[in-house]
Every structure is written in structure tokens, then in C-alpha cells.
Protein backbone atom coordinates (compact mmCIF):
# COMPACT_ATOMS: atom_id res chain seq x y z
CA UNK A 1 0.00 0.00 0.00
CA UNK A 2 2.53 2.08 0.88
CA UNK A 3 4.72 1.94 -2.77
CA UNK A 4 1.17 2.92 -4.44
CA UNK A 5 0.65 6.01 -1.88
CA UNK A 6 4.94 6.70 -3.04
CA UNK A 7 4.27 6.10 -7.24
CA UNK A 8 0.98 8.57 -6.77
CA UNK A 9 2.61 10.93 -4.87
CA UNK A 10 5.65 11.27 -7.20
CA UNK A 11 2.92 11.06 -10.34
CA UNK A 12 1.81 14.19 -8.65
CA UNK A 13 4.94 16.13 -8.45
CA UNK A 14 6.26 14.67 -11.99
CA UNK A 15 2.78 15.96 -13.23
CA UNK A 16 3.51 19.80 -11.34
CA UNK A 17 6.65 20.03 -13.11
CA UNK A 18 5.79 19.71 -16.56
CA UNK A 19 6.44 22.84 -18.59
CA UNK A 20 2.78 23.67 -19.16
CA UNK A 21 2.23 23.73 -15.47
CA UNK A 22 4.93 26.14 -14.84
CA UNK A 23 4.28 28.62 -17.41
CA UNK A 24 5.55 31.76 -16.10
CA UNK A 25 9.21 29.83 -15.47
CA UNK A 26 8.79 28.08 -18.84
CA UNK A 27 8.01 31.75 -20.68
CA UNK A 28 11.31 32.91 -19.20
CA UNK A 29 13.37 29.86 -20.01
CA UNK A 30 12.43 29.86 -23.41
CA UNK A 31 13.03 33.04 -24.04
CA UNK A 32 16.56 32.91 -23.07
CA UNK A 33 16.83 29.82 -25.03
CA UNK A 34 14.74 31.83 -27.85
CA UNK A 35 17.41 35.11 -27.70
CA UNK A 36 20.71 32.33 -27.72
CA UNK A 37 19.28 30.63 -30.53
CA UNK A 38 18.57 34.39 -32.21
CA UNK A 39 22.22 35.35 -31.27
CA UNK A 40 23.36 31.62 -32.85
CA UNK A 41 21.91 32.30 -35.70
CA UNK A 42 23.56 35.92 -36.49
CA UNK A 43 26.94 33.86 -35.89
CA UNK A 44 25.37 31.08 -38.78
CA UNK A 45 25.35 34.42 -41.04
CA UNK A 46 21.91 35.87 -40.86
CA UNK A 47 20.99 38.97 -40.33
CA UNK A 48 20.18 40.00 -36.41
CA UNK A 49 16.65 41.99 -37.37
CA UNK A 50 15.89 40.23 -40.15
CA UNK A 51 15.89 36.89 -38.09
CA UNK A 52 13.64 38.53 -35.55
CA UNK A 53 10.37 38.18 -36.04
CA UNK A 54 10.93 34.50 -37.30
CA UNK A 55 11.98 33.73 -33.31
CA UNK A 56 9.36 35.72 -32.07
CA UNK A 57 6.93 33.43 -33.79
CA UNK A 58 8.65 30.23 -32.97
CA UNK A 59 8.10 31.65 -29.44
CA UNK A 60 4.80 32.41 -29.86
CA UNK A 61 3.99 28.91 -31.34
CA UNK A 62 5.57 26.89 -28.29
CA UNK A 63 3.60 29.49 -25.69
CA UNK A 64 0.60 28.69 -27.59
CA UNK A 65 1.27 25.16 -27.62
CA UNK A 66 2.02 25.09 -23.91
CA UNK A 67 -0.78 26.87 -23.23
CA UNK A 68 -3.52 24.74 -25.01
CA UNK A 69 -1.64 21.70 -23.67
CA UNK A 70 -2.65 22.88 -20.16
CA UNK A 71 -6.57 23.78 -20.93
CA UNK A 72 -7.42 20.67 -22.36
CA UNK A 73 -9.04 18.53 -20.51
CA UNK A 74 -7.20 15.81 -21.38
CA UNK A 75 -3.56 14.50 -21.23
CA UNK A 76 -1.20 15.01 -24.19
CA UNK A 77 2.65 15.84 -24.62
CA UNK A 78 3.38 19.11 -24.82
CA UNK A 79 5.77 18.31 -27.90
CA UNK A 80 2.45 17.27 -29.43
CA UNK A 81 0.81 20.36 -29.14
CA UNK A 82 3.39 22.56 -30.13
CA UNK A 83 4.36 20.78 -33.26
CA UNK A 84 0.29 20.64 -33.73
CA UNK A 85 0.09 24.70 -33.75
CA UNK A 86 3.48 24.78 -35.67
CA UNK A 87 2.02 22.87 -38.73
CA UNK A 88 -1.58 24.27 -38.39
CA UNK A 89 0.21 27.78 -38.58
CA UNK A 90 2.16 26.91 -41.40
CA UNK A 91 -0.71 25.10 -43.43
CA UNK A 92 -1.47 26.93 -47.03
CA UNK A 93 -5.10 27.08 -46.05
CA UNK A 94 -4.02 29.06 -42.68
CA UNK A 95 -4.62 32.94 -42.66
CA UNK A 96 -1.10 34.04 -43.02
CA UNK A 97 0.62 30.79 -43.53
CA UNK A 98 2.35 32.64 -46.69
CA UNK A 99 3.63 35.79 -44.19
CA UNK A 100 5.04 32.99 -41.16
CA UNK A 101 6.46 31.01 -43.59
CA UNK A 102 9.16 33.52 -45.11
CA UNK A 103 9.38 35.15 -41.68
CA UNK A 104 10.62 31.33 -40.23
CA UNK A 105 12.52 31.07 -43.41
CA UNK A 106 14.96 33.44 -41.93
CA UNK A 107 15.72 31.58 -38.89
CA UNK A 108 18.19 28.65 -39.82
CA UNK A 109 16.78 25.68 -37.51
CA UNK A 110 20.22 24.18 -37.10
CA UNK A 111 21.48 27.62 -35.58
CA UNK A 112 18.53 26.74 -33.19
CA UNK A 113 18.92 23.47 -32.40
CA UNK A 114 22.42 24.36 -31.61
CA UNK A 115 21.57 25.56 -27.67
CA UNK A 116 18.65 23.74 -27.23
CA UNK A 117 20.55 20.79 -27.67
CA UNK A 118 23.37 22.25 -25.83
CA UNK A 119 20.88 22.65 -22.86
CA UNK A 120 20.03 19.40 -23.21
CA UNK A 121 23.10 18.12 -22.43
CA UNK A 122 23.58 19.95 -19.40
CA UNK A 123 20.46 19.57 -18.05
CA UNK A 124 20.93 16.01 -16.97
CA UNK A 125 19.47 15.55 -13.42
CA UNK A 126 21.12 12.89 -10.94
CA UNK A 127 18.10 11.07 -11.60
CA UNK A 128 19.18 10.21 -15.10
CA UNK A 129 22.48 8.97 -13.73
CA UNK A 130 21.01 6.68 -11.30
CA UNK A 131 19.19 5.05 -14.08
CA UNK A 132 22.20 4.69 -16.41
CA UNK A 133 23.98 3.06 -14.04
CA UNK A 134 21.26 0.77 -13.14
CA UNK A 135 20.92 -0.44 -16.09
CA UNK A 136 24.87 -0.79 -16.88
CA UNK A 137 27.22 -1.43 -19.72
CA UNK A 138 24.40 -2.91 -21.86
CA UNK A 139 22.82 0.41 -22.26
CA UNK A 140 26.53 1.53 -23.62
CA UNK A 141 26.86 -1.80 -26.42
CA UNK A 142 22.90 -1.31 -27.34
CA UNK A 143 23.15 2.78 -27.50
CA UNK A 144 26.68 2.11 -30.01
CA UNK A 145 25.28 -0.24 -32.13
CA UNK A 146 21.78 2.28 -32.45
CA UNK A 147 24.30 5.16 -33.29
CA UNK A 148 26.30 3.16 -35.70
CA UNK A 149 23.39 1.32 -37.36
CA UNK A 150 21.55 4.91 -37.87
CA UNK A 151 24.86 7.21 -39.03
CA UNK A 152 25.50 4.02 -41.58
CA UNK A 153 22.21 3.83 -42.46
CA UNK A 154 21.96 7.13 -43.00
CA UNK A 155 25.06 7.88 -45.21
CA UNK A 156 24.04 4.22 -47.27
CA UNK A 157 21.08 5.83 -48.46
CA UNK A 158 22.67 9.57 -48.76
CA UNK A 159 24.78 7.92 -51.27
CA UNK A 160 22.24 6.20 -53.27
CA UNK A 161 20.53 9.25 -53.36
CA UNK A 162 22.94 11.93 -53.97
């Protein structure tokens, strides 16, 4: 009885600190992440205004994502609903799709990517270590091979293609 009272109870907190829970901190977050990436991609050779409103609309899609994510009555990733209002906003038969289009155009997504996945990696928690080394050296051989079988993969049918 008491392991089910512990798994709610730490369902409960997991469920508090999901980003559309905490929006205020999540608003703030991102937009540090939003003005690195901005910053990233002036050093990738666009130009710092012209980039602008481009990030100002990815941050406005995620917000908006967030934000739905946390009305609806039921459960759904937040990843889901941000990449749901991404595409809707981008679809021809959107109002504006033409106008968010060129203005994301400007904003090169690898430039982005860049310090969110930079975050990423620092944002491991020592709960994520515990689990690696629960699960030991296996993890390592499997995670290789994954790596290896993808990056050949990959560059197999880059070849055939190109």
C-alpha cells in the first residue's frame, strides 16, 4: 500500500513540473533559449533583425502550444501540441501561412537546435544517472550499435541518393 501512496505521490509532483504547469518559469526559459538561438543564428550568417520576427513566432507557437496543452481537458505531450500549432500555422489554407512562412525562413533551424541541444546536455538531473547506471554497460553496447546502425544507415542511403 505504501509503494502505491509513493508512485501517486511522485505522479503528482512529476505531473507539477511539466512545462505547461509552470508557465511563467517556462516563458522565461524559453526566451533565453529563444534570444541564444537568435544570437546563434547571427553567428550562422543571418541577419540580427531580419531573423527577428521569425523567433518571435517560434516563441509564440511553443507558448501557444504550452498553453492549449494545459486547458485541455485531457492529457497530451506538450511536444504534441506545439508541433500541432506549428504545422496548423504553417498550413497553405491558414490565414497568413504565406507571411510565417518567409518570416521562419529566416531563422536557420540548425542555428537553433544548436543551444537547445546544448541545454540538453547539461540539463541532466542525478536522476538520469542513477538510471544509467542501473541499467549498466548494456545500455553503452545497445546505444553504439543504435548510433552506428543509424549514421551508416543514414550515409548508405545519402549515397544512393545523392
Amino acid at each position: 500500500m505504501k509503494a502505491d501512496t509513493t508512485s501517486a505521490l511522485n505522479a503528482e509532483t512529476l505531473a507539477e513540473l511539466r512545462p505547461e504547469q509552470q508557465l511563467g518559469k517556462t516563458a522565461l526559459l524559453l526566451a533565453a533559449v529563444c534570444v541564444a538561438a537568435w544570437f546563434s543564428n547571427m553567428i550562422n550568417g543571418a541577419p540580427l533583425i531580419q531573423a527577428l520576427p521569425g523567433m518571435v513566432l517560434l516563441y509564440a507557437m511553443v507558448m501557444l502550444g504550452l498553453v492549449i496543452g494545459r486547458l485541455v481537458p485531457f492529457y497530451l505531450p506538450s511536444v504534441a501540441w506545439v508541433s500541432l500549432v506549428s504545422i496548423a500555422m504553417t498550413l497553405p489554407s491558414f490565414p497568413g501561412s504565406a507571411w510565417v512562412v518567409e518570416q521562419l525562413s529566416h531563422v536557420n533551424f540548425l542555428a537553433v537546435v544548436t543551444p537547445v541541444l546544448a541545454y540538453a546536455g547539461l540539463a541532466l538531473t542525478g536522476r538520469e544517472f542513477t538510471m544509467f547506471r542501473q541499467t549498466g554497460w548494456k545500455l553503452v553496447i545497445v546505444s553504439l550499435l543504435v548510433f552506428t546502425g543509424t549514421f551508416v544507415a543514414s550515409a548508405f542511403i545519402a549515397h544512393l541518393i545523392l
